[in-house]
C-alpha atoms as a PDB file:
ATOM      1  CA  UNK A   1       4.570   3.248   9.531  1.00  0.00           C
ATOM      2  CA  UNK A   2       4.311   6.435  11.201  1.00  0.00           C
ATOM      3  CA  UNK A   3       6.560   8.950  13.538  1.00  0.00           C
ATOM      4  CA  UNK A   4       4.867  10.107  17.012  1.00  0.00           C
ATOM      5  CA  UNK A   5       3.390  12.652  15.744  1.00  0.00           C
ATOM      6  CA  UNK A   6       1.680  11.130  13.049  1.00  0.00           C
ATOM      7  CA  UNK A   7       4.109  11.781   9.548  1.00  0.00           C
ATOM      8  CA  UNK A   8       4.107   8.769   6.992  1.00  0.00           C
ATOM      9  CA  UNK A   9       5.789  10.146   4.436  1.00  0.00           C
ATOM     10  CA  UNK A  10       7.995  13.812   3.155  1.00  0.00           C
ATOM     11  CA  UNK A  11       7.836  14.028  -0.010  1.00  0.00           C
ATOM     12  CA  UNK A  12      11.042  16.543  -0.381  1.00  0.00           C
ATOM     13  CA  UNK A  13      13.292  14.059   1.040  1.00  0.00           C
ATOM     14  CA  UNK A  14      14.167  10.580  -1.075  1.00  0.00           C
ATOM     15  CA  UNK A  15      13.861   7.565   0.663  1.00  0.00           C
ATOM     16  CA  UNK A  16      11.561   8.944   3.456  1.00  0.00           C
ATOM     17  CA  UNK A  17      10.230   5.697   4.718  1.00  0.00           C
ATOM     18  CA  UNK A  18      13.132   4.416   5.277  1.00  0.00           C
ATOM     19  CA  UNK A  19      13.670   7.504   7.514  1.00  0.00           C
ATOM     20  CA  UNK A  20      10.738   6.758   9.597  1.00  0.00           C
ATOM     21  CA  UNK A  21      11.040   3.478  10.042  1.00  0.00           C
ATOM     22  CA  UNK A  22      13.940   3.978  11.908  1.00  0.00           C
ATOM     23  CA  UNK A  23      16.154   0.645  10.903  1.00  0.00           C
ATOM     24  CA  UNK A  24      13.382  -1.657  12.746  1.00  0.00           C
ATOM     25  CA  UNK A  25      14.352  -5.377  11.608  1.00  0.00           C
ATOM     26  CA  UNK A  26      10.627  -5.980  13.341  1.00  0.00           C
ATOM     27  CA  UNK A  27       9.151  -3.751  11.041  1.00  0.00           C
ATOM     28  CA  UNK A  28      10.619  -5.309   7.671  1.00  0.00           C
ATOM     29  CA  UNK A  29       9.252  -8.721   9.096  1.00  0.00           C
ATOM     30  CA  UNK A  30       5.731  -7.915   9.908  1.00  0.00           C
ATOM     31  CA  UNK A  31       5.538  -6.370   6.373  1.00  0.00           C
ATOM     32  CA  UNK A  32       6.775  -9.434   5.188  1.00  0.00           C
ATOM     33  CA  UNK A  33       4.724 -11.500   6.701  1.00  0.00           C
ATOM     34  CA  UNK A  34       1.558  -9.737   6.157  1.00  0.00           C
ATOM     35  CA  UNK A  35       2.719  -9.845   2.005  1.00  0.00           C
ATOM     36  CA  UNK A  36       3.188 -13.556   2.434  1.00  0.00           C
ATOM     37  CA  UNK A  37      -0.458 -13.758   3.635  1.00  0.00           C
ATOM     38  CA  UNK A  38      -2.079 -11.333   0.850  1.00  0.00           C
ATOM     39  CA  UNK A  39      -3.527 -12.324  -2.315  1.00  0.00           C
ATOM     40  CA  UNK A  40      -2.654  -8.882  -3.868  1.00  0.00           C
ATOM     41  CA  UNK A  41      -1.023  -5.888  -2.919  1.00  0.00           C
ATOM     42  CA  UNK A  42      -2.422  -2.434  -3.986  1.00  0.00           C
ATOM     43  CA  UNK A  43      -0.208   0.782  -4.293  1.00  0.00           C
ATOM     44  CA  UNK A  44      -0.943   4.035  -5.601  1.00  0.00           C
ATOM     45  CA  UNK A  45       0.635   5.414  -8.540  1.00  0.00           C
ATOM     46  CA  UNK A  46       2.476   7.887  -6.188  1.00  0.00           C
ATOM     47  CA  UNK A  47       3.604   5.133  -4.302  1.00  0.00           C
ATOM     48  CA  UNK A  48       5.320   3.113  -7.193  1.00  0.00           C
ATOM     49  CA  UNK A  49       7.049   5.998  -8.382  1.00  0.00           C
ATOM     50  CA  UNK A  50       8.832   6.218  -4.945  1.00  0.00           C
ATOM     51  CA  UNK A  51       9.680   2.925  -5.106  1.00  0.00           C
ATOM     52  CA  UNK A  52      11.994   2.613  -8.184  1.00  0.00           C
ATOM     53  CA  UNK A  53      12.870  -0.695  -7.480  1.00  0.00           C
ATOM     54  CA  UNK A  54       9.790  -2.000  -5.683  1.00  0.00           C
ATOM     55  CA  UNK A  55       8.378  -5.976  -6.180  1.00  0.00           C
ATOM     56  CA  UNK A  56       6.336  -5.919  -3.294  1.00  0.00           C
ATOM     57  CA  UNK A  57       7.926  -9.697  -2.477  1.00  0.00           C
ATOM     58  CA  UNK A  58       7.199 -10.723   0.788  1.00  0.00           C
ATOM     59  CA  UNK A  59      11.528 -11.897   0.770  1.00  0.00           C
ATOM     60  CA  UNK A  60      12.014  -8.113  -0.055  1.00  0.00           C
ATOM     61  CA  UNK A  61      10.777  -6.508   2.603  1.00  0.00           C
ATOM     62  CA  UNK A  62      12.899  -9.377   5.370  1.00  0.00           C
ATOM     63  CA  UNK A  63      15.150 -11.761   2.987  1.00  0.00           C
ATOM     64  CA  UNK A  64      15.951 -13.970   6.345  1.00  0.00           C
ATOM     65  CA  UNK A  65      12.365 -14.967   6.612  1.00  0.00           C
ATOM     66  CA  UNK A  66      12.506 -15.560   2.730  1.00  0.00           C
ATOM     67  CA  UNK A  67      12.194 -19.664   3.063  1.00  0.00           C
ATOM     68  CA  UNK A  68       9.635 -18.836   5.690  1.00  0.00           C
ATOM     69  CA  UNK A  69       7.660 -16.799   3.765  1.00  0.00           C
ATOM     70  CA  UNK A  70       7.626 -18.968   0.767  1.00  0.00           C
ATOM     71  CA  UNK A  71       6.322 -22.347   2.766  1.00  0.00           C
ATOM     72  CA  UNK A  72       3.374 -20.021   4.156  1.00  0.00           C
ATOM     73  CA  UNK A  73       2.368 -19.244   1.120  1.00  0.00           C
ATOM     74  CA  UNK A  74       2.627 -22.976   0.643  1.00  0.00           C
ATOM     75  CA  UNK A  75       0.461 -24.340   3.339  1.00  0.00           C
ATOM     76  CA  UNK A  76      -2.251 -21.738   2.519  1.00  0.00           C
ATOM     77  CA  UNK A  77      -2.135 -22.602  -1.015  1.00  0.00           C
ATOM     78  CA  UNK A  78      -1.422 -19.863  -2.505  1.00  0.00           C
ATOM     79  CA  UNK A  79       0.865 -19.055  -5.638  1.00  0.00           C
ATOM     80  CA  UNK A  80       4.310 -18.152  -5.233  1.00  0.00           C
ATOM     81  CA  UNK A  81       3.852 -14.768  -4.288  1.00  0.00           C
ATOM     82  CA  UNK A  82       1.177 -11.833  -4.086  1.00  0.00           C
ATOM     83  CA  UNK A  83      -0.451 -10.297  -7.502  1.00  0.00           C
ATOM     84  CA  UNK A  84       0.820  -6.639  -7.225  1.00  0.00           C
ATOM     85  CA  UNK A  85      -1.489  -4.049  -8.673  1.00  0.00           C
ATOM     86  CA  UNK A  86      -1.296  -0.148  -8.954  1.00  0.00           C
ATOM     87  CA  UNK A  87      -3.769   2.370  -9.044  1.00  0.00           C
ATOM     88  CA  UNK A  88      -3.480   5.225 -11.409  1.00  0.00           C
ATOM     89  CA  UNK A  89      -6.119   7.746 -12.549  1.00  0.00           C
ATOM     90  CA  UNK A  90      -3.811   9.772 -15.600  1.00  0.00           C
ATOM     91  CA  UNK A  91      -1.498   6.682 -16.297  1.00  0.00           C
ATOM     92  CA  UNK A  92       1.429   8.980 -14.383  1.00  0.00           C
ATOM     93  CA  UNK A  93       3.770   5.545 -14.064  1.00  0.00           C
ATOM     94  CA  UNK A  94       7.289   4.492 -15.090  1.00  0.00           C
ATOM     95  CA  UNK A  95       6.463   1.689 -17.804  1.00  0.00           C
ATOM     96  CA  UNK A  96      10.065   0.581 -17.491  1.00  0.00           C
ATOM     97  CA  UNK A  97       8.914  -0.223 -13.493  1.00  0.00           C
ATOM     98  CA  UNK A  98      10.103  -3.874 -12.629  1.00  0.00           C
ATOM     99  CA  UNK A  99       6.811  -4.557 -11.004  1.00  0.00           C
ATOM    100  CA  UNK A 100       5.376  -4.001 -14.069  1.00  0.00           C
ATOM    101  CA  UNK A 101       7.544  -6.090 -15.895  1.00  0.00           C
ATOM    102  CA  UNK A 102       6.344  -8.769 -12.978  1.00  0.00           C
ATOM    103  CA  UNK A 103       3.392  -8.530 -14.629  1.00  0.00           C
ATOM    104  CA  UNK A 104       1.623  -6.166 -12.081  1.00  0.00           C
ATOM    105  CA  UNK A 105      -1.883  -5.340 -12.566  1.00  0.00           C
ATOM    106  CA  UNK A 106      -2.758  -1.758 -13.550  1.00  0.00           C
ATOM    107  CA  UNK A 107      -6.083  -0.083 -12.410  1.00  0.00           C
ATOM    108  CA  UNK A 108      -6.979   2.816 -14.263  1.00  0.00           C
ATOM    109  CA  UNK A 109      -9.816   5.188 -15.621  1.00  0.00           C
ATOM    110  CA  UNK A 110     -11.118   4.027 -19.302  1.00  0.00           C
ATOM    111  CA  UNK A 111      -9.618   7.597 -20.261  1.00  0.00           C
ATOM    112  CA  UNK A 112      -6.191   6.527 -19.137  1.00  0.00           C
ATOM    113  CA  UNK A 113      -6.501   3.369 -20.361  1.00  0.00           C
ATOM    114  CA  UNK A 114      -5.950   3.309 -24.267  1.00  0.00           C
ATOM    115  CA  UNK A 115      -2.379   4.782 -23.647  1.00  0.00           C
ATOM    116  CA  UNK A 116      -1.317   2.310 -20.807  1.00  0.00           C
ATOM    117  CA  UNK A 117      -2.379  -0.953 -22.804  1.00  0.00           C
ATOM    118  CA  UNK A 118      -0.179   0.726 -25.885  1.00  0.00           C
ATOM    119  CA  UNK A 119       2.648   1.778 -23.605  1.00  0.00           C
ATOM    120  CA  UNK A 120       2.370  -1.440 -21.584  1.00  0.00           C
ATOM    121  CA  UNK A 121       1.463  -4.374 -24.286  1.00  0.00           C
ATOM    122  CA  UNK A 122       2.059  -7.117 -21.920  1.00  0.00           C
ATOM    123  CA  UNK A 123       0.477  -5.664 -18.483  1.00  0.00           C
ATOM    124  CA  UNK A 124      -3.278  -6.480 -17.962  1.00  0.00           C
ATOM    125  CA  UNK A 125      -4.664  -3.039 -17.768  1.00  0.00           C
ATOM    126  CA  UNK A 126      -8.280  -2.630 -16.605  1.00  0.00           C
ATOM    127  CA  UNK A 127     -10.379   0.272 -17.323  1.00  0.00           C
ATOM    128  CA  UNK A 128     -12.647   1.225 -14.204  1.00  0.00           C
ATOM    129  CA  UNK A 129     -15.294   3.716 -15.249  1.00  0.00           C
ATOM    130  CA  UNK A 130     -15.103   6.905 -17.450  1.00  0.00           C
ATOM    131  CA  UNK A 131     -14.578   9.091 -14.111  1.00  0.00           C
ATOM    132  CA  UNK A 132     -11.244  11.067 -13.601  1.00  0.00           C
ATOM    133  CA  UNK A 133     -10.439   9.243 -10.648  1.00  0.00           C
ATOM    134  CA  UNK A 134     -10.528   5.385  -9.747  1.00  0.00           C
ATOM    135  CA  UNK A 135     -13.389   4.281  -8.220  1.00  0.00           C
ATOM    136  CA  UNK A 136     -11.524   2.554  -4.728  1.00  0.00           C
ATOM    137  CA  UNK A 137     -14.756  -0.019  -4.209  1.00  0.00           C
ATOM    138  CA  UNK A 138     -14.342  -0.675  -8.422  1.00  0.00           C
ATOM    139  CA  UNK A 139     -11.124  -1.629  -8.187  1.00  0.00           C
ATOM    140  CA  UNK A 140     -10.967  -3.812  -4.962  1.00  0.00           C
ATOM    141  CA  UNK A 141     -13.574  -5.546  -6.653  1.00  0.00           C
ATOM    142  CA  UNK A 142     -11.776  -5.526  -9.338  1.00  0.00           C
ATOM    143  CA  UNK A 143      -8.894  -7.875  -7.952  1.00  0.00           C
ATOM    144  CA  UNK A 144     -11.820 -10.039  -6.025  1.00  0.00           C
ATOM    145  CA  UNK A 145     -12.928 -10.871  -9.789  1.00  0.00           C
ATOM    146  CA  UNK A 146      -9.923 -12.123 -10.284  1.00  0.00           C
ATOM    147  CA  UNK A 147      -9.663 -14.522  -7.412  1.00  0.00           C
ATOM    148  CA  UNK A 148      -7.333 -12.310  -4.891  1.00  0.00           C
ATOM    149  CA  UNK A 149      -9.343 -11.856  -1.483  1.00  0.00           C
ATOM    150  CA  UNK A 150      -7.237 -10.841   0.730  1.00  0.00           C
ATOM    151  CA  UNK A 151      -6.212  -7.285  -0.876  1.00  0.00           C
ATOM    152  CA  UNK A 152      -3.172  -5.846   1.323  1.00  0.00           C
ATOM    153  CA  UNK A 153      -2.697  -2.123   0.239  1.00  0.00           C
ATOM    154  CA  UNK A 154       0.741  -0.368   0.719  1.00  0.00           C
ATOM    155  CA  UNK A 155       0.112   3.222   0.110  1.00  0.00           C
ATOM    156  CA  UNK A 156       0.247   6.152   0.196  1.00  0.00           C
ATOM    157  CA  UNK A 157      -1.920   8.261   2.302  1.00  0.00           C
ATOM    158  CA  UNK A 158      -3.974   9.244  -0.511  1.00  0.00           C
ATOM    159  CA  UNK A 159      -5.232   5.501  -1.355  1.00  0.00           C
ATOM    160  CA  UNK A 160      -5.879   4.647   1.509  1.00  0.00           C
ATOM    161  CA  UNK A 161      -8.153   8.002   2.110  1.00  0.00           C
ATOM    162  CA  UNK A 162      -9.799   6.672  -0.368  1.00  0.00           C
ATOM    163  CA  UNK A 163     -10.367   3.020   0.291  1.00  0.00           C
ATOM    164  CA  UNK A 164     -11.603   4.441   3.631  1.00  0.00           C
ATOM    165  CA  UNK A 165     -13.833   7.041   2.170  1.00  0.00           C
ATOM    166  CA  UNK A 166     -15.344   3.656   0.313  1.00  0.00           C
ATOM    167  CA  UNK A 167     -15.545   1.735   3.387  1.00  0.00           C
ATOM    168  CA  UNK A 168     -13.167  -0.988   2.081  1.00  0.00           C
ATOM    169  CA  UNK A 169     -10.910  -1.087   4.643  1.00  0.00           C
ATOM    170  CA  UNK A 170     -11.169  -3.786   7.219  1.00  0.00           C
ATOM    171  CA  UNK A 171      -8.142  -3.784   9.148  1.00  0.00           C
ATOM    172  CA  UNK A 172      -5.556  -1.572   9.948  1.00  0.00           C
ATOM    173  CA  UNK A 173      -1.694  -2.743  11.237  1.00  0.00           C
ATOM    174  CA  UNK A 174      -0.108   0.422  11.927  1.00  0.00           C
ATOM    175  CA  UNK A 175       3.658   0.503  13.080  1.00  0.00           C
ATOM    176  CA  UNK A 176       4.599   3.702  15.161  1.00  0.00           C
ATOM    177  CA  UNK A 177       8.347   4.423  14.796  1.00  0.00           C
ATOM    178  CA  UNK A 178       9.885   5.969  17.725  1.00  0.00           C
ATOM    179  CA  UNK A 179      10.650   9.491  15.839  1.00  0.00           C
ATOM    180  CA  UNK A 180       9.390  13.028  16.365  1.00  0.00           C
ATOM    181  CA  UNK A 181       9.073  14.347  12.365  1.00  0.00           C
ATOM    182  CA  UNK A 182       8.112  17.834  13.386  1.00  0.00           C
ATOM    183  CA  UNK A 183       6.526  20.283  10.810  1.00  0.00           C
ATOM    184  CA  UNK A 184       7.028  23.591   9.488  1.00  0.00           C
ATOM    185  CA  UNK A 185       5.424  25.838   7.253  1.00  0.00           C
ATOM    186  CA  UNK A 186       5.082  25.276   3.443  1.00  0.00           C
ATOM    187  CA  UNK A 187       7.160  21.702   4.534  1.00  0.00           C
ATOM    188  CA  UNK A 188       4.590  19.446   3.119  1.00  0.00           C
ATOM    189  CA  UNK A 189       5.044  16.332   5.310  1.00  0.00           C
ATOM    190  CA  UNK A 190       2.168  13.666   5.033  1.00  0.00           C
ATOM    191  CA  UNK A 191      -0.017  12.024   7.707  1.00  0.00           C
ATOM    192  CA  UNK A 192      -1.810   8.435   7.893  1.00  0.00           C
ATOM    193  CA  UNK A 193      -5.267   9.516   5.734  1.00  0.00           C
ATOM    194  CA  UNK A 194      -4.654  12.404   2.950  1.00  0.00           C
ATOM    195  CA  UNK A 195      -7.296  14.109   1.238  1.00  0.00           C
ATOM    196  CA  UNK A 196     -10.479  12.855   3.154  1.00  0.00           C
ATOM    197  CA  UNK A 197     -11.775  15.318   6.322  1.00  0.00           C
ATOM    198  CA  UNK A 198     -13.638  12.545   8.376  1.00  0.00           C
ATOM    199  CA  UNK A 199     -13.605  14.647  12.441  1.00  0.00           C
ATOM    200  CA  UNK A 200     -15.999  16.398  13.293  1.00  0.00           C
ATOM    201  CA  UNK A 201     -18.533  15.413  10.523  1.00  0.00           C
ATOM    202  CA  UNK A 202     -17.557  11.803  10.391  1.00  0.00           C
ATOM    203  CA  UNK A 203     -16.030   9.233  13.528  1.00  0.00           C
ATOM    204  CA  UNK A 204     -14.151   6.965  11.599  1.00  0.00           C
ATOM    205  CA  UNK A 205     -13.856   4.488  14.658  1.00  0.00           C
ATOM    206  CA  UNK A 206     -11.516   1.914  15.004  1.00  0.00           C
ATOM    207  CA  UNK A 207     -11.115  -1.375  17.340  1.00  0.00           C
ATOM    208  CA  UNK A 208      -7.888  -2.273  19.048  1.00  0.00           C
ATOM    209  CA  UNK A 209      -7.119  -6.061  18.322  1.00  0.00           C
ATOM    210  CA  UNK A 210      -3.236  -5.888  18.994  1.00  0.00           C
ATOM    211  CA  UNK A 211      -0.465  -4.033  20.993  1.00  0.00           C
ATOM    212  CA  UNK A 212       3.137  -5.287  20.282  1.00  0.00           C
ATOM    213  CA  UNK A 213       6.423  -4.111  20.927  1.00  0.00           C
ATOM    214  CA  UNK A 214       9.815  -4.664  19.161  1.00  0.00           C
ATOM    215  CA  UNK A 215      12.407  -2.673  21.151  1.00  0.00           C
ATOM    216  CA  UNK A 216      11.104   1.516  20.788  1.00  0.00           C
ATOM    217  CA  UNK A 217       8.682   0.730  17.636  1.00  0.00           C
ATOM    218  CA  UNK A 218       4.661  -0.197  18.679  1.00  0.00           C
ATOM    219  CA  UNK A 219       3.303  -2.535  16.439  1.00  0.00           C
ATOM    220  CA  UNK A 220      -0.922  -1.789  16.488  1.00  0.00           C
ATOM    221  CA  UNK A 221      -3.731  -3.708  14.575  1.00  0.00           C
ATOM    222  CA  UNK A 222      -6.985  -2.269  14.610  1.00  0.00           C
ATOM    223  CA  UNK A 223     -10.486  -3.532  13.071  1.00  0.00           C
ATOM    224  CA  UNK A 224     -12.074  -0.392  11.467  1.00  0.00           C
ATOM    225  CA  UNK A 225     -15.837   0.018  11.345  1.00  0.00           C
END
């Protein structure tokens, strides 16, 4: 979800995708329904901390679609709901997070690690690499390892810079709210892709595969190459 002029998120103000998305019913339902398709879904570690409360259940995000959601996951055969995993290169995560009480999946650096699996007896913690950062292509493969294919990632900006900047992005579904965020200086407001320059030296290029409209939101799915 983005404004018009390309904002996802502002950091100085709580709650600021719920801002953007502007009260779209549509919205909550397509990210339902693209949660009741996924195998896992992948947040940062920036993400989960704005998201106190945050399951990452396909009923969650639209509870009228709940039953709906449920028998999809049915006929495709898949387990009640999505794995949820988060991706954290220093550990920085609420252990008390009810995700990870869900048993979410946490994807870390082997530095990080040894303090997460003491903090977090019961979570599966994997160790990806003695970098200081997560390796995005280690840990996508990561959750293929462990059976979950289709890998649906929620955010922020900064992961998915750097699933991009791997090249393990396929597909793109990007709602455009009908809001104007504006910008001003020092107001750190945050746009699609953070923390990877791709124009002029790289054209990340992208496919249009679908234009739909609930009332003043655009609802766009691309096929990246």
């Amino acid at each position: 979800m983005q404004t018009i002029d390309g904002v996802v998120a502002i950091p100085a103000v709580e709650r600021s995708n719920a801002l953007i998305a502007d009260s779209s019913d549509d919205d909550r339902f397509l990210m339902g329904l693209l949660r009741a398709c996924a195998d896992a879904v992948v947040v940062g570690s920036g993400t989960m901390l704005a998201s106190p409360r945050g399951t990452w259940r396909a009923e969650k995000a639209y509870p009228p679609a709940g039953d709906a959601f449920r028998e999809l996951r049915r006929r495709l055969g898949k387990p009640e709901r999505p794995a949820v995993a988060v991706v954290t290169a220093g550990g920085s995560i609420d252990v008390s997070h009810p995700a990870l009480a869900e048993g979410a999946i946490v994807l870390t650096t082997g530095r990080a690690a040894p303090d997460l699996r003491a903090s977090l007896p019961g979570a599966e913690v994997v160790a990806l690499g003695d970098g200081e950062q997560v390796e995005p292509g280690a840990a996508v493969d990561a959750l293929h390892e462990r059976g979950h294919s289709l890998v649906l990632s929620e955010g922020g900006p900064t992961l998915l810079a750097a699933l991009l900047g791997a090249g393990r992005v396929d597909e793109l579904f990007l709602t455009v709210s009908p809001l104007l965020a504006g910008r001003a200086p020092g107001d750190v407001r945050l746009s699609l892709v953070e923390g990877l320059p791709l124009l002029p030296e790289v054209r990340a290029g992208a496919e249009l595969r679908s234009v739909r409209r609930g009332a003043s939101h655009l609802f766009l799915r691309y096929g990246l190459r």
